[in-house]
N, C-alpha and C. Protein backbone atom coordinates (compact mmCIF):
# COMPACT_ATOMS: atom_id res chain seq x y z
N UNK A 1 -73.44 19.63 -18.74
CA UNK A 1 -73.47 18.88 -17.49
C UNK A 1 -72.25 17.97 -17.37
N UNK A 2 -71.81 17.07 -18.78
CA UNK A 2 -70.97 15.77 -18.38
C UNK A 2 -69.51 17.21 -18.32
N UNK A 3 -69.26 18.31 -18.57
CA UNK A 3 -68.44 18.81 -18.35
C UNK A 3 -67.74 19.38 -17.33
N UNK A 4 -68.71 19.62 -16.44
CA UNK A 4 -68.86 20.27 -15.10
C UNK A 4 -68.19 18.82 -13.88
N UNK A 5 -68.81 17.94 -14.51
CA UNK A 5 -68.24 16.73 -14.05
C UNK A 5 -66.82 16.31 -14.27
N UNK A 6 -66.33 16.66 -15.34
CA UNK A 6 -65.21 16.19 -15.52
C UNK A 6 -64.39 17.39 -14.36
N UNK A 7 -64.62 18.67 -14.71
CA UNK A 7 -64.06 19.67 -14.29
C UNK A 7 -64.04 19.43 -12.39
N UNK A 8 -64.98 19.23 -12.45
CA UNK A 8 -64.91 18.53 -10.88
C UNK A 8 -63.98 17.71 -10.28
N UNK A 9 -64.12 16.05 -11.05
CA UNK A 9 -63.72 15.36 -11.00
C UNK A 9 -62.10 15.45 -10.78
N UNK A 10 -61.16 16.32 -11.89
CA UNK A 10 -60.35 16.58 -11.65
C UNK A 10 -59.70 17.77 -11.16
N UNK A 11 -60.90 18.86 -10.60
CA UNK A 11 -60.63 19.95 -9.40
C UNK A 11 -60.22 19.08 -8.17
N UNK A 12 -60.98 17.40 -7.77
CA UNK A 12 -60.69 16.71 -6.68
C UNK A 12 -59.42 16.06 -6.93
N UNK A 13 -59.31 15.74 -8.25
CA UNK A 13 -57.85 14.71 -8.45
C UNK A 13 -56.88 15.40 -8.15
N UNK A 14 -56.70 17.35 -8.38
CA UNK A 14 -55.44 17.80 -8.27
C UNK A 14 -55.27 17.93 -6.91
N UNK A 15 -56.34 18.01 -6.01
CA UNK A 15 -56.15 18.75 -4.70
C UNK A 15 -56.27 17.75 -3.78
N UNK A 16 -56.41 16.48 -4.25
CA UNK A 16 -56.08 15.14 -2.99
C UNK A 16 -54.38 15.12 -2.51
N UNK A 17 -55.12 15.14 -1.38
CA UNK A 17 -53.81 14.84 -0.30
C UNK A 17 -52.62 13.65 -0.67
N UNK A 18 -51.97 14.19 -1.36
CA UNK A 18 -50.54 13.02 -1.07
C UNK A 18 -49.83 12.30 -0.24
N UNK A 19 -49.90 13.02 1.17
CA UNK A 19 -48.92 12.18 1.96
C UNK A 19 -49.75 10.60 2.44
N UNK A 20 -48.25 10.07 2.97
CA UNK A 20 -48.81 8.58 3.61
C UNK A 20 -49.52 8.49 4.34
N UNK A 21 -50.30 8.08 4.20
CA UNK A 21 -51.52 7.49 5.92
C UNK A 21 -51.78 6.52 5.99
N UNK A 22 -52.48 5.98 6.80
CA UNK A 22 -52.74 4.46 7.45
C UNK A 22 -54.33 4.78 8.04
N UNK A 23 -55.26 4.09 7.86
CA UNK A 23 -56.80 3.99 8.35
C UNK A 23 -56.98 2.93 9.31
N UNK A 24 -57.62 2.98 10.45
CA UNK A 24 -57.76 1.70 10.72
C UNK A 24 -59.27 1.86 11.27
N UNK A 25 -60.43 1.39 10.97
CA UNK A 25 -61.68 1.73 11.13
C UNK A 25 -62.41 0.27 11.79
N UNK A 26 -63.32 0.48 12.71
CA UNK A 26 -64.20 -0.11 13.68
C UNK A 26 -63.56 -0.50 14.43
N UNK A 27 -62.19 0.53 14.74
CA UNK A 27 -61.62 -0.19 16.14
C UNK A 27 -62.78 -0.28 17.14
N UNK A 28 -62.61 -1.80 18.52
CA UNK A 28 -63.23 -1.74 19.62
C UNK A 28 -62.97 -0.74 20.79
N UNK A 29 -62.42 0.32 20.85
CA UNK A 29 -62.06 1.30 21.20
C UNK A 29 -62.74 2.45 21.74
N UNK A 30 -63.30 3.16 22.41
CA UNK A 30 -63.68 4.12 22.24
C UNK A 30 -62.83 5.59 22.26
N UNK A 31 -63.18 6.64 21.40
CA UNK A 31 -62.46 7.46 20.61
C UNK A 31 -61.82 8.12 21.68
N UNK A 32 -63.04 8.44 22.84
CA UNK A 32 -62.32 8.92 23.95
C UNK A 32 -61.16 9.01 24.74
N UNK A 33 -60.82 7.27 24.74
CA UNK A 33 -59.72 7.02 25.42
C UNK A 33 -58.45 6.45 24.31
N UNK A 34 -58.67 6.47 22.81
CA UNK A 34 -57.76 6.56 22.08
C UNK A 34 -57.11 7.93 21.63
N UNK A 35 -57.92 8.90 21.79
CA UNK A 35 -57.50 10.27 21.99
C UNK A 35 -56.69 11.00 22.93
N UNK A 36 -56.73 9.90 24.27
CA UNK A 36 -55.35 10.48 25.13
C UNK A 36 -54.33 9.69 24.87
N UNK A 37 -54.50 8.99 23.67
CA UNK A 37 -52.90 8.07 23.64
C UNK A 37 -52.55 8.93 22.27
N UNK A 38 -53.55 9.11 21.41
CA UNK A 38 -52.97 10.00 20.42
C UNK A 38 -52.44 11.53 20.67
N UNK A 39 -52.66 12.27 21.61
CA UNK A 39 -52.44 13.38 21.84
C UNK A 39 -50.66 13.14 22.61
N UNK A 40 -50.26 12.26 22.67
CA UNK A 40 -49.06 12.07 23.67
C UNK A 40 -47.69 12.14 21.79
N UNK A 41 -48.62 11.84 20.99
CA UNK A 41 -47.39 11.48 19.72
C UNK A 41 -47.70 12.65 18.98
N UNK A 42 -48.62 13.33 18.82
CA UNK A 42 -48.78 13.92 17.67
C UNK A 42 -48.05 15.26 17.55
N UNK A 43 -47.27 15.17 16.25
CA UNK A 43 -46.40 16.37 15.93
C UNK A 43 -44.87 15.78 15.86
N UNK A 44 -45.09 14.82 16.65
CA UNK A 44 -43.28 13.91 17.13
C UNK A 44 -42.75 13.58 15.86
N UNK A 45 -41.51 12.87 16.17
CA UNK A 45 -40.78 12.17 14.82
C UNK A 45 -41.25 10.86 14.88
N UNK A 46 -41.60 10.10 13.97
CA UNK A 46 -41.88 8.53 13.67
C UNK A 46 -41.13 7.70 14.82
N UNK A 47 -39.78 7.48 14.75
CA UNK A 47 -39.38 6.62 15.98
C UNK A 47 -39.48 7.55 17.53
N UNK A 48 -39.39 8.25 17.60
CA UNK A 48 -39.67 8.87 19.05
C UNK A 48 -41.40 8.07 19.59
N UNK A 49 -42.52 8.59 18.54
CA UNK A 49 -43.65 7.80 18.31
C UNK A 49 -43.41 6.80 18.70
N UNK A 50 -42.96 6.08 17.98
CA UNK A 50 -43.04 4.50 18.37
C UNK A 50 -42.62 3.94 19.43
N UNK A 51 -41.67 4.69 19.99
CA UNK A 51 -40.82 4.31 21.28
C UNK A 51 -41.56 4.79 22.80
N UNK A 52 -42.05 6.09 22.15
CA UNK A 52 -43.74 6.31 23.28
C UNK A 52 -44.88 5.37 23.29
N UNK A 53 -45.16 4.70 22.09
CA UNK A 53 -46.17 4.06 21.95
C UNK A 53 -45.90 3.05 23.23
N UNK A 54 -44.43 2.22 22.66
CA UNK A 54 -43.99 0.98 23.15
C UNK A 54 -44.08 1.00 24.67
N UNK A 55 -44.15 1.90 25.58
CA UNK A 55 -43.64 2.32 26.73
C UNK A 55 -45.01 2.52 27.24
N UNK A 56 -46.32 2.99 26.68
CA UNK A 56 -47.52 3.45 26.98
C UNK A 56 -48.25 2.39 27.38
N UNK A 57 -48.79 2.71 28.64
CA UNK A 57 -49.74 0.96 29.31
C UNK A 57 -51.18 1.43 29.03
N UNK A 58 -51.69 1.48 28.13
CA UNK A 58 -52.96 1.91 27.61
C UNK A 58 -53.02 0.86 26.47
N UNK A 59 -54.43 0.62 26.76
CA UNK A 59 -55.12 -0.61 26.00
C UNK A 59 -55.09 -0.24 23.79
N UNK A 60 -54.87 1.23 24.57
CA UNK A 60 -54.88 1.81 22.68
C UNK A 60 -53.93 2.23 21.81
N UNK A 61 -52.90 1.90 22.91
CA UNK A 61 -51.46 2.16 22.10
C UNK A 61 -51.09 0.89 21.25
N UNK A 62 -51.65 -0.21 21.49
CA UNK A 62 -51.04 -1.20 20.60
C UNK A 62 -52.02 -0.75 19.12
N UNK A 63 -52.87 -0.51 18.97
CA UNK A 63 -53.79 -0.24 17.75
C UNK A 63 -52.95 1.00 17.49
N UNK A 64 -52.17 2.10 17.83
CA UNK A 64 -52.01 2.94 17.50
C UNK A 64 -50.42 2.67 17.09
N UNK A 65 -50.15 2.17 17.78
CA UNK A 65 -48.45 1.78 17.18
C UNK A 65 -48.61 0.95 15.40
N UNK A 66 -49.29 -0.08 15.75
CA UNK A 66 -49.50 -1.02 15.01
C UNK A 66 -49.71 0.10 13.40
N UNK A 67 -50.55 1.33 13.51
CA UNK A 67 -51.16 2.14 12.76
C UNK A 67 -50.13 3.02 12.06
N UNK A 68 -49.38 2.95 13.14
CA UNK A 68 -47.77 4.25 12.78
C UNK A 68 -47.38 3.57 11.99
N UNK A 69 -46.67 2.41 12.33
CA UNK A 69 -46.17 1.43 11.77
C UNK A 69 -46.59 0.92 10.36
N UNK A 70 -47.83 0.88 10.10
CA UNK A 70 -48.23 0.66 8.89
C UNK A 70 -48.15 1.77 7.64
N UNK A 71 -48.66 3.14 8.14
CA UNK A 71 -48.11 4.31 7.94
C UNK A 71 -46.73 4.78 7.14
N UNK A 72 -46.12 4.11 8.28
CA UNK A 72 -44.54 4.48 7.66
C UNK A 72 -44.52 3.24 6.54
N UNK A 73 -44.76 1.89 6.51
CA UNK A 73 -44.26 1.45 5.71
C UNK A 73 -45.24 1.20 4.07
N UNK A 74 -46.21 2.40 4.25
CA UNK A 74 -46.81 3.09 2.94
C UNK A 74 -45.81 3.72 2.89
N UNK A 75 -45.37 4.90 3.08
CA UNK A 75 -44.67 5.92 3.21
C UNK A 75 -43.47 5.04 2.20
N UNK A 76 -42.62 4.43 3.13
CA UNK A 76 -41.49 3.51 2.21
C UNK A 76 -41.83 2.78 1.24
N UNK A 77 -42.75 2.55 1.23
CA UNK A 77 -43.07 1.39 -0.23
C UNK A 77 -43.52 1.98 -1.08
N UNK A 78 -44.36 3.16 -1.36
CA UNK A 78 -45.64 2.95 -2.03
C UNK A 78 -44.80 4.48 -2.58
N UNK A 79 -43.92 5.33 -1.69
CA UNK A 79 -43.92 6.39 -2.38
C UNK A 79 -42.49 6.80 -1.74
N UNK A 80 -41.45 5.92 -1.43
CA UNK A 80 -39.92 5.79 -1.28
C UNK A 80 -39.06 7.42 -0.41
N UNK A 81 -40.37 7.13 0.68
CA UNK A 81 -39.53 8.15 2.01
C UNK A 81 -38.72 7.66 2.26
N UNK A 82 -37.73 8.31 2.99
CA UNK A 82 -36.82 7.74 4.50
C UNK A 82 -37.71 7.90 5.16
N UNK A 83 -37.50 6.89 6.23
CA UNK A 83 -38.20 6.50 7.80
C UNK A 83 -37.64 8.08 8.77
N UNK A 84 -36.45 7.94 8.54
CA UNK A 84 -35.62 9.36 9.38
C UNK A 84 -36.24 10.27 8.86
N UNK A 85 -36.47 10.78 7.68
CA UNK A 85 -37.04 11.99 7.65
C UNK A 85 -38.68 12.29 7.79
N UNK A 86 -39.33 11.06 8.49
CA UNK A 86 -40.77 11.55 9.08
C UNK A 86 -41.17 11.52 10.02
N UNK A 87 -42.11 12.30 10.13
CA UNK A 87 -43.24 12.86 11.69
C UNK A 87 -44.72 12.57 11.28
N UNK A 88 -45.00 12.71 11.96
CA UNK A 88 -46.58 12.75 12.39
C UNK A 88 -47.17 13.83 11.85
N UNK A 89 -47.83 14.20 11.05
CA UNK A 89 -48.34 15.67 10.72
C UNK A 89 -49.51 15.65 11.31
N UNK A 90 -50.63 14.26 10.94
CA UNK A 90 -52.04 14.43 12.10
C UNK A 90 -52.32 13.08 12.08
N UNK A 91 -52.80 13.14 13.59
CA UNK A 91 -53.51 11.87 13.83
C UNK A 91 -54.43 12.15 14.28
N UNK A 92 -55.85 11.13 14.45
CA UNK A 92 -57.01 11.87 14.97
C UNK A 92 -58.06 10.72 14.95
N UNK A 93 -59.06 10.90 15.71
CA UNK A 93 -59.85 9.31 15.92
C UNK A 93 -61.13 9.91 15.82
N UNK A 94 -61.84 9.47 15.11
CA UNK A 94 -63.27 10.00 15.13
C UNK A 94 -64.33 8.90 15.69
N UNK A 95 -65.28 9.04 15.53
CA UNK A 95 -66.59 7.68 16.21
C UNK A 95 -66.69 7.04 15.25
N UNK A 96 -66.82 5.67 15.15
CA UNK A 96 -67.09 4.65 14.77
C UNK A 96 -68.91 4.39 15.02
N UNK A 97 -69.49 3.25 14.10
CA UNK A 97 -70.50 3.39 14.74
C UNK A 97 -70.78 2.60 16.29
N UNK A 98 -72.02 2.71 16.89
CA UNK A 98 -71.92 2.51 18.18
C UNK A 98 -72.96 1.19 18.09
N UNK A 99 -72.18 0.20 18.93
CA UNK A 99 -73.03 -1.56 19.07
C UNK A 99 -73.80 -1.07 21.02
N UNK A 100 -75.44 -0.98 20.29
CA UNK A 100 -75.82 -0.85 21.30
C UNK A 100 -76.53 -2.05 22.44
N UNK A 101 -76.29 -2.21 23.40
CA UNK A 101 -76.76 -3.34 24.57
C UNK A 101 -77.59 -3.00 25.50
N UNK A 102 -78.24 -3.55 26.13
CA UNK A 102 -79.05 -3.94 27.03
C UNK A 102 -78.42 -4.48 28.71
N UNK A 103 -78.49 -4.16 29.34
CA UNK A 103 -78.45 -4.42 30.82
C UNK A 103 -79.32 -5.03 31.30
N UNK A 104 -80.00 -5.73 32.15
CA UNK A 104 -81.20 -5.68 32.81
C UNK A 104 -81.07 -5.07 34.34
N UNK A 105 -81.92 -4.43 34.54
CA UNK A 105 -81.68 -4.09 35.81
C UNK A 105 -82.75 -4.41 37.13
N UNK A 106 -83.26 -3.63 37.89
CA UNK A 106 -84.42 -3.78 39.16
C UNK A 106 -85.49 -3.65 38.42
N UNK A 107 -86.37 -4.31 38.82
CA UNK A 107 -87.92 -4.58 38.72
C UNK A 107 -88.06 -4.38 37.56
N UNK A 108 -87.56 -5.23 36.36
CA UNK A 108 -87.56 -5.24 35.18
C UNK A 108 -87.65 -3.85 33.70
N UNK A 109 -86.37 -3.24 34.70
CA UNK A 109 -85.79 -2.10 33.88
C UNK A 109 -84.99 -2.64 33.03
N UNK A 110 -84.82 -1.96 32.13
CA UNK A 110 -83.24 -2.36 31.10
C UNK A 110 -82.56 -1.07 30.89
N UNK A 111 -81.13 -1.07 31.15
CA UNK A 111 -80.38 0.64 30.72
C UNK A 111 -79.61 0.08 29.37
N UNK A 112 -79.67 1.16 28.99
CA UNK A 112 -79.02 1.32 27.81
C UNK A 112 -77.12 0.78 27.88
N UNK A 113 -76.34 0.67 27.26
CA UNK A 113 -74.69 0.13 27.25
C UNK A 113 -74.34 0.34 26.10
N UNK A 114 -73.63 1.60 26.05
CA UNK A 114 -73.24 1.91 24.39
C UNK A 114 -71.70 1.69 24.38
N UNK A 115 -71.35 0.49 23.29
CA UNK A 115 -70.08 -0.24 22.92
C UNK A 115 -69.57 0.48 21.87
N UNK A 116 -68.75 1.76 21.86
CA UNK A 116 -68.32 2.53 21.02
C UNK A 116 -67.26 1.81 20.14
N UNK A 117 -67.25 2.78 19.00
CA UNK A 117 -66.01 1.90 18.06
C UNK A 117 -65.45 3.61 17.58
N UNK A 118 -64.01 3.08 16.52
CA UNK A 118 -63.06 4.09 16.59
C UNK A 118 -62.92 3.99 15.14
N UNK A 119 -62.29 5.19 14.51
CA UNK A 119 -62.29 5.04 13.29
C UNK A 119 -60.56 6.00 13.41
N UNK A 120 -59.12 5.30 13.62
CA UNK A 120 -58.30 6.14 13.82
C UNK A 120 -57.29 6.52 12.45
N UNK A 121 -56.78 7.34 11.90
CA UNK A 121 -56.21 8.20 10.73
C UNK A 121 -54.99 8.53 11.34
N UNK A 122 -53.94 7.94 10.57
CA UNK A 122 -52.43 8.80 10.75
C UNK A 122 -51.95 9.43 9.22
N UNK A 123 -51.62 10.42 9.47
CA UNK A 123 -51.62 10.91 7.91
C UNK A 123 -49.06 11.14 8.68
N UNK A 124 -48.53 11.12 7.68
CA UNK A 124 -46.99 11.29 7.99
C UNK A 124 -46.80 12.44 7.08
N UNK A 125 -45.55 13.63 7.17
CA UNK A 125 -45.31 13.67 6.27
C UNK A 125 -44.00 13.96 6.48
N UNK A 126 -42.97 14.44 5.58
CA UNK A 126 -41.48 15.05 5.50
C UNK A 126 -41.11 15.96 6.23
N UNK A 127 -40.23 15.81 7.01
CA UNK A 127 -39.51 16.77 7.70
C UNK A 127 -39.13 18.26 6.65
N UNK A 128 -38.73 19.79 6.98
CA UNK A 128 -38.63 19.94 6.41
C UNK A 128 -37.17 20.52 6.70
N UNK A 129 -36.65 21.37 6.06
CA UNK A 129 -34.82 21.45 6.66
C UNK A 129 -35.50 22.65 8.12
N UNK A 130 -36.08 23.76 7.89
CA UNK A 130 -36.17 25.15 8.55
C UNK A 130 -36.64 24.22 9.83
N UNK A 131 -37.65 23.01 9.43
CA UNK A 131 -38.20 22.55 11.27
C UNK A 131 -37.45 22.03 11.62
């Protein structure tokens, strides 16, 4: 048994993902409308990104810049990229959990008000010469 475990353990250690990413989880956000600001960068080069971000009048580009940004400077610190030689390989926003509310409404109804949250992932990686 404790062998199967080990064997596991490091079947997961060899096959974890290396490149840089950045998490940013319980954004106030909902995924919905951080998903049309992420779909405008993804695949781009890092500063092209950022320079779309900067320019984007959507409430979710500052969480998403802010995210690149952090991204890249894993990327430079932690494991000594150039900034020039990265892109975006994936970004992607999943659901967060949901803060649910109350309304009151006519003749003592209440509707439901679901306050979504965001859970957004930038993963970067190296340009390569052929792209």
């Amino acid at each position: 048994m404790a062998t199967r475990m080990k064997n596991k353990a490091q079947n997961i250690a060899e096959n974890r993902d290396t490149r840089p990413r950045a998490v940013a989880r319980y954004v106030r956000i909902s995924p919905y409308k951080v998903r049309a600001v992420l779909d405008l960068v993804r695949g781009k080069d890092v500063n092209e990104a950022l320079a779309i971000l900067e320019t984007t009048p959507k409430s979710s580009s500052e969480v998403v810049e802010k995210l690149v940004k952090s991204a890249v400077a894993n990327a430079e610190h932690n494991m000594d990229l150039a900034r020039m030689n990265l892109y975006i390989a994936e970004i992607y926003a999943d659901g967060g959990p949901i803060l649910k509310r109350v309304m009151p409404r006519a003749k003592g109804r209440a509707y439901r008000i679901n306050k979504r949250t965001s859970h957004i992932t930038v993963i970067l990686d190296e340009k390569k010469e052929d792209r």
